[in-house]
Protein backbone atom coordinates (compact mmCIF):
# COMPACT_ATOMS: atom_id res chain seq x y z
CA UNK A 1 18.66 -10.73 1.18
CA UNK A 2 19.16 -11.15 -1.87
CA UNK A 3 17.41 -10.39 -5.01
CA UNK A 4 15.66 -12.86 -6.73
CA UNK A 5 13.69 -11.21 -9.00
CA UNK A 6 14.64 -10.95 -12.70
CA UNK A 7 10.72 -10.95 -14.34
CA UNK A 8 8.65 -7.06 -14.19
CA UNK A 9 6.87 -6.79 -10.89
CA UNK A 10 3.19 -6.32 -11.62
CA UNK A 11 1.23 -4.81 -9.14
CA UNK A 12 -2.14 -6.45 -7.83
CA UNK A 13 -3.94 -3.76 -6.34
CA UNK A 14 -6.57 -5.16 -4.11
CA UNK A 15 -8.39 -1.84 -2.71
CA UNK A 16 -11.77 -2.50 -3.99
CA UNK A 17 -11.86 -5.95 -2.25
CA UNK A 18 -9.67 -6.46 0.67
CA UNK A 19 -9.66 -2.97 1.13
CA UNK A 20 -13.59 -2.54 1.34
CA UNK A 21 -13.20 -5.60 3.74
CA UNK A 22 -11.97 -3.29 6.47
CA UNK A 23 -14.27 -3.54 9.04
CA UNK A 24 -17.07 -0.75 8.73
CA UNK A 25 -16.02 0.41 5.01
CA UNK A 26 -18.52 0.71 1.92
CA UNK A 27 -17.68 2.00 -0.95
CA UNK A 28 -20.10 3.48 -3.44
CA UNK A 29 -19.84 2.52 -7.38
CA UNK A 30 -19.49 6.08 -8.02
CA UNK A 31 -16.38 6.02 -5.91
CA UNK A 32 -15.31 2.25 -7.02
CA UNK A 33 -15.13 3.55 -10.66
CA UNK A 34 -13.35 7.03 -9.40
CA UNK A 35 -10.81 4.65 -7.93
CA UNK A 36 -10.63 2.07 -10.34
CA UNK A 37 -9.88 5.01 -12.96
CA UNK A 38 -7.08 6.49 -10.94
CA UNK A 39 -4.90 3.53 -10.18
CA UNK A 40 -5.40 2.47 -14.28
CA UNK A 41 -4.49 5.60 -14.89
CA UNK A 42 -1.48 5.85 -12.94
CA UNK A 43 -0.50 2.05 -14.32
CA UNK A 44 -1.50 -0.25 -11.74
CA UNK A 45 -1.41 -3.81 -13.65
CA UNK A 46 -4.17 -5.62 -11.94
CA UNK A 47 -7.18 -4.87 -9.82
CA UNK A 48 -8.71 -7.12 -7.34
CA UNK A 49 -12.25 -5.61 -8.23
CA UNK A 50 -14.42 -7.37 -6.18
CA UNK A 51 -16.46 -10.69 -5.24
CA UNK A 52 -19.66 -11.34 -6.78
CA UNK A 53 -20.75 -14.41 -4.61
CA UNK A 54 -22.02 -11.68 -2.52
CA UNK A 55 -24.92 -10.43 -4.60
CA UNK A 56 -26.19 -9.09 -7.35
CA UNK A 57 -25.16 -5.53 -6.48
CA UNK A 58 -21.57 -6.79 -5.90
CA UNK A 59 -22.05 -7.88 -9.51
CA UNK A 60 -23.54 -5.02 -10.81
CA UNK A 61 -20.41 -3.21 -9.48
CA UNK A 62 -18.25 -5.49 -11.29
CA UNK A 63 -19.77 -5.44 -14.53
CA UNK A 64 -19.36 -1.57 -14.45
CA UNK A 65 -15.75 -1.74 -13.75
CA UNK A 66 -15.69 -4.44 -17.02
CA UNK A 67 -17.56 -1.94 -18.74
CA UNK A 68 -14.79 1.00 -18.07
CA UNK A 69 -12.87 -0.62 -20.81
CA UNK A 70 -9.35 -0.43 -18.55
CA UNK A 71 -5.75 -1.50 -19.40
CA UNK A 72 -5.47 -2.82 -16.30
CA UNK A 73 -6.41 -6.63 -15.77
CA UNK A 74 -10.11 -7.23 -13.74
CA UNK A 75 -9.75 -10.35 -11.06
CA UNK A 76 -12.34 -11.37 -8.96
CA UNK A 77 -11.98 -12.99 -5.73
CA UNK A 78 -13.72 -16.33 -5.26
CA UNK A 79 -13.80 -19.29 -2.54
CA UNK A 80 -12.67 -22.28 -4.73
CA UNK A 81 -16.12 -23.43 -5.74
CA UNK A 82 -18.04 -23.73 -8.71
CA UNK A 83 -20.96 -21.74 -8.03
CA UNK A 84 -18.54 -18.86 -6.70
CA UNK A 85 -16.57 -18.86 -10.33
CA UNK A 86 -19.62 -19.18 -11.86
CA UNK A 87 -20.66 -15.60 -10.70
CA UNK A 88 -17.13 -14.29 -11.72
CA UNK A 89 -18.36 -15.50 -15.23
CA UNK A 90 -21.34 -13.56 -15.41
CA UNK A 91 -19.78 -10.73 -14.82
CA UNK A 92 -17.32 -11.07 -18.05
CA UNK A 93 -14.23 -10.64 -16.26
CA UNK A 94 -11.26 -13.04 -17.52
CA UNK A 95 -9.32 -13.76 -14.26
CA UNK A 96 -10.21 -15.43 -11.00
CA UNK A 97 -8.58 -15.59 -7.57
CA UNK A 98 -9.68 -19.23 -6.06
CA UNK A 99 -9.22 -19.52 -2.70
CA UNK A 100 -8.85 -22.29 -0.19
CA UNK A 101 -7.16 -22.87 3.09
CA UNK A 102 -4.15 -24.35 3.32
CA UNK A 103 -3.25 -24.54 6.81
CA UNK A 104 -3.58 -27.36 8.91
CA UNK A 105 -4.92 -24.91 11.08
CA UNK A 106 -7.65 -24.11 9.58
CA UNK A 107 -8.01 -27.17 7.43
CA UNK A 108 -9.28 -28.37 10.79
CA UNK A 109 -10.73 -26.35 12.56
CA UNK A 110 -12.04 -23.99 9.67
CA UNK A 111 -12.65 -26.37 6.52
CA UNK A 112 -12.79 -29.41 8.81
CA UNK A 113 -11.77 -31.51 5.99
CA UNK A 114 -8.21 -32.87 5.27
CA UNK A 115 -5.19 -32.22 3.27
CA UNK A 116 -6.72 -34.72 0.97
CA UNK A 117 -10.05 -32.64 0.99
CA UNK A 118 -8.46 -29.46 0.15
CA UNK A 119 -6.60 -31.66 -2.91
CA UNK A 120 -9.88 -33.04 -4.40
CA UNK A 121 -11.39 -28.96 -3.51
CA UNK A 122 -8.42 -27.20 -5.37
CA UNK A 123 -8.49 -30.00 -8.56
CA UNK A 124 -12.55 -28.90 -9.16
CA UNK A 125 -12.72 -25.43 -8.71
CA UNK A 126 -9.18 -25.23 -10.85
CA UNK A 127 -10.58 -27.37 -13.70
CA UNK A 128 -13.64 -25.88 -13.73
CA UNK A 129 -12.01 -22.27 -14.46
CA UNK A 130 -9.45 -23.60 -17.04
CA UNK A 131 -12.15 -25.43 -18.66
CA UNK A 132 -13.42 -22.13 -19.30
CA UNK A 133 -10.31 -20.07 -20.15
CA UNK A 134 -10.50 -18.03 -17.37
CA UNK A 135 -6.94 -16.70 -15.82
CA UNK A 136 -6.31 -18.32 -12.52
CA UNK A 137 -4.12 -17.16 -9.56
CA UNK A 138 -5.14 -20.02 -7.15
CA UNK A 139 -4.93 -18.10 -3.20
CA UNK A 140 -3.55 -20.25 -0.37
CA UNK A 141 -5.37 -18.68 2.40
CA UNK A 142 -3.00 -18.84 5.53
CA UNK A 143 -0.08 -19.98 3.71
CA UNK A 144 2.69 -18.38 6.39
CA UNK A 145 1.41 -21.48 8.88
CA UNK A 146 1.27 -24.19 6.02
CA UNK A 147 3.59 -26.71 5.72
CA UNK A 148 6.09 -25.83 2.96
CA UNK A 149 5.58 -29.30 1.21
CA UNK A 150 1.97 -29.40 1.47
CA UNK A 151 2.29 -25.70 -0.43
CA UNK A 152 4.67 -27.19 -2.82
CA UNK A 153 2.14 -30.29 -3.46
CA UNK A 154 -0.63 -27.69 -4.26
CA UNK A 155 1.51 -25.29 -6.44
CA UNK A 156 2.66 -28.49 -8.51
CA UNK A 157 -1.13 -28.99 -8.90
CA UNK A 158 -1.79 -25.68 -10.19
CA UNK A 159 1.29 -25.92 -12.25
CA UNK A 160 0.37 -28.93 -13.77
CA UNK A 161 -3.55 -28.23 -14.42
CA UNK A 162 -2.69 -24.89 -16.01
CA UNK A 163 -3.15 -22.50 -13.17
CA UNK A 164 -1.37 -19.17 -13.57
CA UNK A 165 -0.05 -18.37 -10.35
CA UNK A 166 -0.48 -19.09 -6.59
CA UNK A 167 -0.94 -16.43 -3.82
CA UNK A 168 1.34 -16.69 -1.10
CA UNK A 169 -1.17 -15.22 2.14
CA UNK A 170 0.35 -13.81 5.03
CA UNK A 171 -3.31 -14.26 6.59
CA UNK A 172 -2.81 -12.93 9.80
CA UNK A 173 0.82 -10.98 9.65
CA UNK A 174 2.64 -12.84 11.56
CA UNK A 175 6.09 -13.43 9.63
CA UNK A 176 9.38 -11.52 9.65
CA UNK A 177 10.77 -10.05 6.39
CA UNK A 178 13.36 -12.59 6.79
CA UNK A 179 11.14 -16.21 7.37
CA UNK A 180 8.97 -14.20 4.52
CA UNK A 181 12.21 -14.37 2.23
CA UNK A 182 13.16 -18.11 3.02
CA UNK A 183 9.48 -19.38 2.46
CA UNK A 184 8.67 -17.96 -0.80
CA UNK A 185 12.73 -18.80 -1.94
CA UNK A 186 11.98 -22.44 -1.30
CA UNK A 187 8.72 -22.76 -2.83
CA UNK A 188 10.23 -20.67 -6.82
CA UNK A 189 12.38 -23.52 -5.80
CA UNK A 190 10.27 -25.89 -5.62
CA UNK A 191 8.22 -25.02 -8.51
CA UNK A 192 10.25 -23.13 -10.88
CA UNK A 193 7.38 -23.02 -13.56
CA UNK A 194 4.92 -21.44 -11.42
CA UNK A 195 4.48 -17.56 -10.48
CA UNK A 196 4.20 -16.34 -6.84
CA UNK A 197 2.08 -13.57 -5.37
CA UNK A 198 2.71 -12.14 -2.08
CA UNK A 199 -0.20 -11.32 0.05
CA UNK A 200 0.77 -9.31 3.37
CA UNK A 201 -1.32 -7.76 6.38
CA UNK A 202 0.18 -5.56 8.77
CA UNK A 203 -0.70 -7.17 12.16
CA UNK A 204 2.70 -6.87 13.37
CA UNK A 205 3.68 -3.20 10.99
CA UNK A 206 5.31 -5.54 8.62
CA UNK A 207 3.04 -5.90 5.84
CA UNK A 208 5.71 -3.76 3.33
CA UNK A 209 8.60 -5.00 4.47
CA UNK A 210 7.31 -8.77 4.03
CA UNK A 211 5.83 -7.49 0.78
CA UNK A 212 9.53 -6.36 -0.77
CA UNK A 213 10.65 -9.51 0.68
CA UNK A 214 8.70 -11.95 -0.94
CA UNK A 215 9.39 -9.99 -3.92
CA UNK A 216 13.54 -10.18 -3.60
CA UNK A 217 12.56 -13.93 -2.53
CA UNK A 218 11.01 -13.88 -6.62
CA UNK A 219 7.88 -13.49 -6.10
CA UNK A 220 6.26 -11.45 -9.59
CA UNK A 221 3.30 -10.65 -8.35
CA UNK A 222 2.30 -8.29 -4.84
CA UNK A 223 -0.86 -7.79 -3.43
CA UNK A 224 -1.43 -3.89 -2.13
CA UNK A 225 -3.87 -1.62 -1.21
CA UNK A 226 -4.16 2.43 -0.97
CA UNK A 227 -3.16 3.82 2.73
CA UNK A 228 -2.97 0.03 3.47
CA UNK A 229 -6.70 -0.57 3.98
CA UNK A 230 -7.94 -3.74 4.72
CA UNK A 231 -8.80 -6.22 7.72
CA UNK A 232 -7.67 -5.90 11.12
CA UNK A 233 -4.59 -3.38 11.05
CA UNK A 234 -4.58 -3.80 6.88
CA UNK A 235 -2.80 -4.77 3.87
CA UNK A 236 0.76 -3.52 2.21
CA UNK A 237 0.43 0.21 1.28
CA UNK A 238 0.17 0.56 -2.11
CA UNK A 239 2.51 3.78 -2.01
CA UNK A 240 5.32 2.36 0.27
CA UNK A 241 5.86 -0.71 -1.85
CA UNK A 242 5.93 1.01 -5.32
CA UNK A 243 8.28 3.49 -3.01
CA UNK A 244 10.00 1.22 -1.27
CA UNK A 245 10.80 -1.07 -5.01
CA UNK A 246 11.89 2.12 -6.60
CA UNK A 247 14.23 3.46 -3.33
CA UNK A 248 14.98 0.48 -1.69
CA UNK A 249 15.35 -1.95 -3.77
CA UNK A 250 16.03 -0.53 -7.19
CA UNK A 251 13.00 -2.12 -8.85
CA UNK A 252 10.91 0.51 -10.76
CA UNK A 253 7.48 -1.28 -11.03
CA UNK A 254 6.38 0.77 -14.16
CA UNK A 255 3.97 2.95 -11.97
CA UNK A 256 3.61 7.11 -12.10
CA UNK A 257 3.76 8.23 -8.57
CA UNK A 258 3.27 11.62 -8.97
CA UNK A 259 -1.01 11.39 -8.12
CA UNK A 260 -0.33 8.97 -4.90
CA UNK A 261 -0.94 12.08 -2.92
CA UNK A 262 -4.41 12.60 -5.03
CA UNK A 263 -5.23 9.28 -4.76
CA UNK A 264 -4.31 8.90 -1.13
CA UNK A 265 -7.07 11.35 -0.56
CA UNK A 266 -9.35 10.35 -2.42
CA UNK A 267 -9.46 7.08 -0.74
CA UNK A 268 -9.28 8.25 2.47
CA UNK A 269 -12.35 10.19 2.40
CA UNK A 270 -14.37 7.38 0.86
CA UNK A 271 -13.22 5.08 3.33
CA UNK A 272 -14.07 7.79 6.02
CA UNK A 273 -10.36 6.58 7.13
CA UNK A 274 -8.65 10.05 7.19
CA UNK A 275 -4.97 9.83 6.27
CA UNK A 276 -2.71 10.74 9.08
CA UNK A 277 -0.82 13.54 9.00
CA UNK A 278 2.70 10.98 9.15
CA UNK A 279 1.54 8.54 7.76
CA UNK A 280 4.74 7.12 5.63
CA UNK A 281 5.61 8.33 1.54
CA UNK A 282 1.62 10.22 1.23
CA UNK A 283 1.16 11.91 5.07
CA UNK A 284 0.43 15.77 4.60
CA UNK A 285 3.70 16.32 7.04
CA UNK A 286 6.21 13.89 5.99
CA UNK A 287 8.22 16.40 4.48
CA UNK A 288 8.38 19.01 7.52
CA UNK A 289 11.16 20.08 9.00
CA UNK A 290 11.59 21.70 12.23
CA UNK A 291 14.68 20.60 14.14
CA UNK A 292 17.48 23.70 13.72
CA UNK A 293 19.79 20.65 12.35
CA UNK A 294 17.61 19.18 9.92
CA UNK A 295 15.40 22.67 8.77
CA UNK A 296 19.20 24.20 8.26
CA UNK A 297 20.25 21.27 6.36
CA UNK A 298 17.09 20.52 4.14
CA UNK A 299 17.43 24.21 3.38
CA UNK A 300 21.00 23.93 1.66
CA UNK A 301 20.48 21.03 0.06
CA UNK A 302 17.35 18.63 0.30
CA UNK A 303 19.51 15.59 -0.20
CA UNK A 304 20.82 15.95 3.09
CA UNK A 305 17.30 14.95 4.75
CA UNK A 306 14.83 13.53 2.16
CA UNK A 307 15.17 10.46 0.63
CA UNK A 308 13.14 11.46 -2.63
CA UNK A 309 11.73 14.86 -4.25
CA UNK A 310 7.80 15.13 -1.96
CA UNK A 311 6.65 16.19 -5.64
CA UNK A 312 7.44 13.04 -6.78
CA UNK A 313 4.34 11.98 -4.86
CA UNK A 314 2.43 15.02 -5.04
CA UNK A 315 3.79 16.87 -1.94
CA UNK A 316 5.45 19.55 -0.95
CA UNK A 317 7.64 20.81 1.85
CA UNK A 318 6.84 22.32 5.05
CA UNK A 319 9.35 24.40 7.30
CA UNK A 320 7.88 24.31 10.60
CA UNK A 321 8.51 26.82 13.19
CA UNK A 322 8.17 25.58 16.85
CA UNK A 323 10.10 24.65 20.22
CA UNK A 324 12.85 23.00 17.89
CA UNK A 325 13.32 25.54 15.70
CA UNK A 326 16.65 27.87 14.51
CA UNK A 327 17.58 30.42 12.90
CA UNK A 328 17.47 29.34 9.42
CA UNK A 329 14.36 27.60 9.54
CA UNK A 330 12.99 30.88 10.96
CA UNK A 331 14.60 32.96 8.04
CA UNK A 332 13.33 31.00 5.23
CA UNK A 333 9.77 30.34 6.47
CA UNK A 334 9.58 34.21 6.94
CA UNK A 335 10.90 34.40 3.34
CA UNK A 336 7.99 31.97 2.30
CA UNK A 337 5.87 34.68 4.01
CA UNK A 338 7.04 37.31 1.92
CA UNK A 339 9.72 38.71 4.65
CA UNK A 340 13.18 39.22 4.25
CA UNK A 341 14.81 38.36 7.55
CA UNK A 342 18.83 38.83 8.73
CA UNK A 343 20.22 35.51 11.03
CA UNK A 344 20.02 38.43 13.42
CA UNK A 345 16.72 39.86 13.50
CA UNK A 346 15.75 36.42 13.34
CA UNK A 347 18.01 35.54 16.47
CA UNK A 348 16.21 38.26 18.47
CA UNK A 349 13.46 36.92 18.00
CA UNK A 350 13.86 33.16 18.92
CA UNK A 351 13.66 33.18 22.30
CA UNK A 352 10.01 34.97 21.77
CA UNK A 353 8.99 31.94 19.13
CA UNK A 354 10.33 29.24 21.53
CA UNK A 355 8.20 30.60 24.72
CA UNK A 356 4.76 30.43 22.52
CA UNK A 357 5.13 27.35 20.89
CA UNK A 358 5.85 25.79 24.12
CA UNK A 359 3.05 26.83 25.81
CA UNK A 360 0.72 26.19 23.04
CA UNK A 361 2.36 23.20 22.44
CA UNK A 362 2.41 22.90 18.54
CA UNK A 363 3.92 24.71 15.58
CA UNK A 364 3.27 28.62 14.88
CA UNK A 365 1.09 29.98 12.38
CA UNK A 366 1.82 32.50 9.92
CA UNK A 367 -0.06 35.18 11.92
CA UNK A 368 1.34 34.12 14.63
CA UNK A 369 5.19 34.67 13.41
CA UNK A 370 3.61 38.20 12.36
CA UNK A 371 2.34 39.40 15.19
CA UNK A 372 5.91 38.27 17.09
CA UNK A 373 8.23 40.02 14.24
CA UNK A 374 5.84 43.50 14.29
CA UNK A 375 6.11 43.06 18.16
CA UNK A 376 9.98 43.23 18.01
CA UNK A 377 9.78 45.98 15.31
CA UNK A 378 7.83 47.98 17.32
CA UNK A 379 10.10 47.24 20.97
CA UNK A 380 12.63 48.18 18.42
CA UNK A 381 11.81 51.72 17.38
CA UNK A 382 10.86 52.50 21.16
CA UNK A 383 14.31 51.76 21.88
């Protein structure tokens, strides 16, 4: 694919929303401003912050979040009607997300209106907002299953009325990286005047990729969310697309990845949605090694088996000693312990590390790997 993109990526980071959406998550506004801090502070452009047609203590929220006094940009999400924008308003936040449906999907069977309908719906709710300055990134909800020139009539809308961008929804996660690319391509096409936003869930574990797609397609603006929270199986990772622009792509989208790790956390506990241990660029044991090959190689050189420094997200490296292990990996995690080891000593005593790790089936512990090495000491001196 390729690359598109020439304008700075900004980041929409829709945690607090679309992330609370996953089913069975609350968070707190002690914990909404704890996040809302961290991914401001770490330079997150844009946060999705909320949506206060849902009540006065979804307002509340908000207006604390206005209150924080952040760099980054507040938008609300709305359904594109008045009385939704005008609770965005009294919260005193400058930017909206309107959204409508947009495919003839759900236009039926949803809406059951009309393309006409969802017109008349989008020229209102639009007007409305610009009439009161407000920022407006107009959402087309279910915009992979839309017809391409009924997008491009509704973009060319927004365009014209003075909308700011439109939201490209993967609603249900259903494209390819490669239909992603071609859809958003045609519609800059299109309407060259008009910014895109990608909005990706992970139904099928493509949320990212379709995320970095859209983005090489030239879309400026990506919807993401910490651990990838949000409905069904979630939302682009927040981490893996900032990681995956800076590695991948060669895009650096102006964000300090060095708390992701922190914030990872952080998230995952208030979500009660504990991180797993693999999970991709922030799991606890994405940097351990075990395999002889791989511990021997990491060891010379960590080039040879990671793709970035772990502190670059606030990790570190683990070398694991199991059923995999070899010699080197034994040598310098006994070293970590504090004990110098020879390839030789350290030979003797694979065979010993192997067994136990096989029949406890997982890695050894550091009193483990003691116990074995005073063992052989001991067999050693009786000899």
């Amino acid at each position: 694919m390729e690359n598109a993109t020439t304008s700075p990526i900004i980041i929409d980071d829709t945690t607090l929303r679309d992330g609370e959406q996953t089913a069975g998550v609350v968070f707190s506004r002690k914990e909404k401003l704890a996040i809302a801090r961290m991914l401001d502070g770490i330079g997150v452009q844009e946060l999705e912050c909320g949506i206060p047609a849902m009540g006065e203590e979804e307002r509340d929220a908000i207006r604390a979040l206005v209150d924080l006094g952040l760099n980054a940009r507040l938008i609300t999400w709305n359904r594109a009607v008045i009385p939704d924008i005008e609770a965005s308003l009294a919260c005193g936040v400058a930017a909206v997300d309107i959204s409508l449906s947009v495919s003839d999907q759900m236009i039926a069977h949803k809406l059951r209106t009309s393309r006409d309908g969802v017109r008349e719906q989008l020229k209102r709710a639009l007007g409305f907002a610009k009439e009161r300055d407000l920022y407006v990134s107009v959402g087309g909800e279910d915009a992979s299953r839309a017809d391409l020139g009924f997008l491009a009539e509704l973009m060319e809308i927004t365009r014209a009325m003075g909308g700011d961008r439109f939201r490209f929804c993967d609603t249900l996660g259903i494209l390819d990286p490669f239909t992603m690319y071609e859809k958003v391509k045609a519609l800059r096409t299109a309407v060259p005047g008009l910014d895109i936003e990608v909005h990706t869930h992970n139904d099928l574990g493509m949320a990212t990729a379709n995320a970095l797609a859209g983005i090489k397609a030239g879309a400026r603006f990506v919807n993401t969310t910490v651990n990838g929270l949000g409905e069904r199986a979630g939302n682009a990772a927040l981490e893996e697309v900032v990681m995956g622009l800076k590695l991948a792509c060669g895009i650096d989208p102006g964000i300090d990845t060095h708390r992701f790790h922190e914030i990872s956390r952080f998230v995952g506990r208030a979500s009660q949605r504990p991180v797993p241990p693999w999970k991709a660029v922030v799991g606890e044991r994405v940097f351990s090694h075990e395999s002889g090959l791989h511990a021997d190689g990491v060891i010379k050189d960590a080039r040879n088996y990671e793709g970035f420094d772990p502190a670059e997200v606030g990790l570190c490296r683990h070398i694991v000693v199991g059923k995999h292990s070899g010699t080197s990996g034994l040598v310098e995690r006994f070293r970590q312990m504090g004990i110098e080891l020879s390839r030789q000593e350290a030979g003797a005593l694979m065979d010993e590390v192997r067994n136990l790790a096989q029949r406890l089936k997982r890695p050894l512990s550091d009193g483990e790997l003691r116990t074995i090495h005073a063992s052989e000491r001991c067999a050693l001196r009786a000899a």
